[in-house]
Protein backbone atom coordinates (compact mmCIF):
# COMPACT_ATOMS: atom_id res chain seq x y z
CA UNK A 1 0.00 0.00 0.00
CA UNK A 2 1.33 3.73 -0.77
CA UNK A 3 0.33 5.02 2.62
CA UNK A 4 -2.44 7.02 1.90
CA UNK A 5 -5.41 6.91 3.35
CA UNK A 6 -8.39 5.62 1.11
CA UNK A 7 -11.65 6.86 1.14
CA UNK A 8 -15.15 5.56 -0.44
CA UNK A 9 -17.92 7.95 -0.54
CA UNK A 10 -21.28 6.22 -0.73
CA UNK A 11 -23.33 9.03 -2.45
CA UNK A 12 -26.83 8.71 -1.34
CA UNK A 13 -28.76 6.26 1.06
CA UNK A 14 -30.54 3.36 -1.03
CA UNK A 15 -30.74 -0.32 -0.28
CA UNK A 16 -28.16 -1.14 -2.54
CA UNK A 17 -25.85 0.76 -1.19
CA UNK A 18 -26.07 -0.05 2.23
CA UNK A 19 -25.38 -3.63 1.43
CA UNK A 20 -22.23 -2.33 0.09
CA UNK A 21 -21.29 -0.30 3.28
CA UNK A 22 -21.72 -3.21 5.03
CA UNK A 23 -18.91 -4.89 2.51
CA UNK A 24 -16.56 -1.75 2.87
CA UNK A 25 -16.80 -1.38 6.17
CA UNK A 26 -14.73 -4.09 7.17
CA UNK A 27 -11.92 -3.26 5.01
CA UNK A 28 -8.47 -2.10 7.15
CA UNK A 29 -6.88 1.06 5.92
CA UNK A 30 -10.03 2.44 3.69
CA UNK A 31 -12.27 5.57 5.33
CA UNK A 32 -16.73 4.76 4.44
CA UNK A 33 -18.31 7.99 4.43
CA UNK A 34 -21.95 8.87 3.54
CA UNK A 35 -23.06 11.87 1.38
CA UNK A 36 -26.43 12.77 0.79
CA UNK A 37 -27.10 13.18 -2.55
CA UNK A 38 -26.84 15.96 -4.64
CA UNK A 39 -25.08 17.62 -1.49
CA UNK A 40 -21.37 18.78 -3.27
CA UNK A 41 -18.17 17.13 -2.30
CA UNK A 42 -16.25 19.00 -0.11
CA UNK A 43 -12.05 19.79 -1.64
CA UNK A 44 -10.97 17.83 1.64
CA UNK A 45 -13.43 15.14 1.34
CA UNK A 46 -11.63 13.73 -2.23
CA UNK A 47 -8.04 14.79 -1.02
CA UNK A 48 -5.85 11.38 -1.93
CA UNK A 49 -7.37 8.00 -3.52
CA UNK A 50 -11.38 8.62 -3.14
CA UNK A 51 -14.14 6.57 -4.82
CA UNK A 52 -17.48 7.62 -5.35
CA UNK A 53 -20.25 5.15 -5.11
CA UNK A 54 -23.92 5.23 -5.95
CA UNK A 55 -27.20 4.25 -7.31
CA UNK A 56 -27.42 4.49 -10.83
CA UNK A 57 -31.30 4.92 -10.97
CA UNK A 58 -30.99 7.32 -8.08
CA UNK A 59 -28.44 10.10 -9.48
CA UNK A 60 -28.99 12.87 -12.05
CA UNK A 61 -26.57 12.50 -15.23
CA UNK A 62 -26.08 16.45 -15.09
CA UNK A 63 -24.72 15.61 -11.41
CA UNK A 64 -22.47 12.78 -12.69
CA UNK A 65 -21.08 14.89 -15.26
CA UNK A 66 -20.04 17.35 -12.36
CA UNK A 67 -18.62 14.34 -10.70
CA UNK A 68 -16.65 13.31 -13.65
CA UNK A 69 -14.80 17.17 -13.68
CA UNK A 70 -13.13 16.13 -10.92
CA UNK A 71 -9.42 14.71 -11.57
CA UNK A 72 -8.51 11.69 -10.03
CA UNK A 73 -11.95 10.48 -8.70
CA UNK A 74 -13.30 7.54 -9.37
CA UNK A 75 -16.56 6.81 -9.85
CA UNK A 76 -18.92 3.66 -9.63
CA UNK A 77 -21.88 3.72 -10.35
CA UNK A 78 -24.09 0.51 -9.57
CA UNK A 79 -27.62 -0.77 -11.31
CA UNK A 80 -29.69 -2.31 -8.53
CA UNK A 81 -31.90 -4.10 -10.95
CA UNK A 82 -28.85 -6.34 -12.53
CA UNK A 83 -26.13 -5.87 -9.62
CA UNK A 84 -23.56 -4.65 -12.32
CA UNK A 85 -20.89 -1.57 -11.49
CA UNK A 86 -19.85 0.48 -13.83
CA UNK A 87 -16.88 2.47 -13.21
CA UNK A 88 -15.62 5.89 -14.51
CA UNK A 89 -11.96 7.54 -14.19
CA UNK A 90 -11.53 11.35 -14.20
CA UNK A 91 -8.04 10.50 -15.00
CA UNK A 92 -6.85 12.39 -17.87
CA UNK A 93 -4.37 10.36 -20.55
CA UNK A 94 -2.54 12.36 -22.99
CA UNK A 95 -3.62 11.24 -26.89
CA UNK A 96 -2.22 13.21 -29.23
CA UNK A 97 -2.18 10.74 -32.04
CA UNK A 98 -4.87 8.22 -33.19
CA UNK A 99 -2.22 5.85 -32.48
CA UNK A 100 -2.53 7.28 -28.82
CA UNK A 101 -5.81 6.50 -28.44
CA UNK A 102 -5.39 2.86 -29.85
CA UNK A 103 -3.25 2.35 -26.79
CA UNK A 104 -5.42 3.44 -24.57
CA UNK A 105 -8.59 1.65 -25.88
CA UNK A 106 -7.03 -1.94 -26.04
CA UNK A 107 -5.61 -1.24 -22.20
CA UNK A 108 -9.23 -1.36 -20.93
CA UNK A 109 -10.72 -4.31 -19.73
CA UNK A 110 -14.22 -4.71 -18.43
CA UNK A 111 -14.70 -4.38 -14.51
CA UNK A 112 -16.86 -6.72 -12.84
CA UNK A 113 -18.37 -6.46 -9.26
């Protein structure tokens, strides 16, 4: 581990994500914290390796696209109906050739939680 602290921030209150606080919870070395939803993040909330987690058919898309402007946070969003996450990276990755992007494409592989 790189010594810093890890956070999760479980971005509303429904069902499904309570069954996964109950998951995180017991993990040494990561910080659970609860956000109500559509409440902003604080700066010192996402300060070092923070994940945002939430209900997909509870969240806005406007609000995820705020989300997404943040560098460095990643996101996972979670469908309650088929239990798949999907996860987002506002990690930026420097393209500046189609070749570039090529790389970058064939790197990702499908998550599955």
């Amino acid at each position: 581990m790189d010594g810093l602290q890890r956070r999760a921030i479980l971005y509303g209150n429904s069902l499904i994500l309570e069954g996964v606080r109950a998951s995180l919870a017991a993990l040494p070395g990561l910080e659970v914290l609860d956000q109500p939803l559509y409440v902003p993040l604080d700066p010192d909330q996402t300060k070092g390796p923070t994940t945002v987690i939430f209900d997909l058919e509870a969240i806005r898309p406007d609000f995820l696209l705020s989300l997404l402007q943040q560098p460095d946070l990643q996101l996972i969003g979670i469908e309650p109906k088929t239990h798949q996450a999907l996860v987002w990276s506002g990690r930026q990755v420097r393209a500046v050739e189609s070749a570039d992007l090529i790389k970058i494409v064939l790197k990702t592989e499908p998550i599955f939680i």
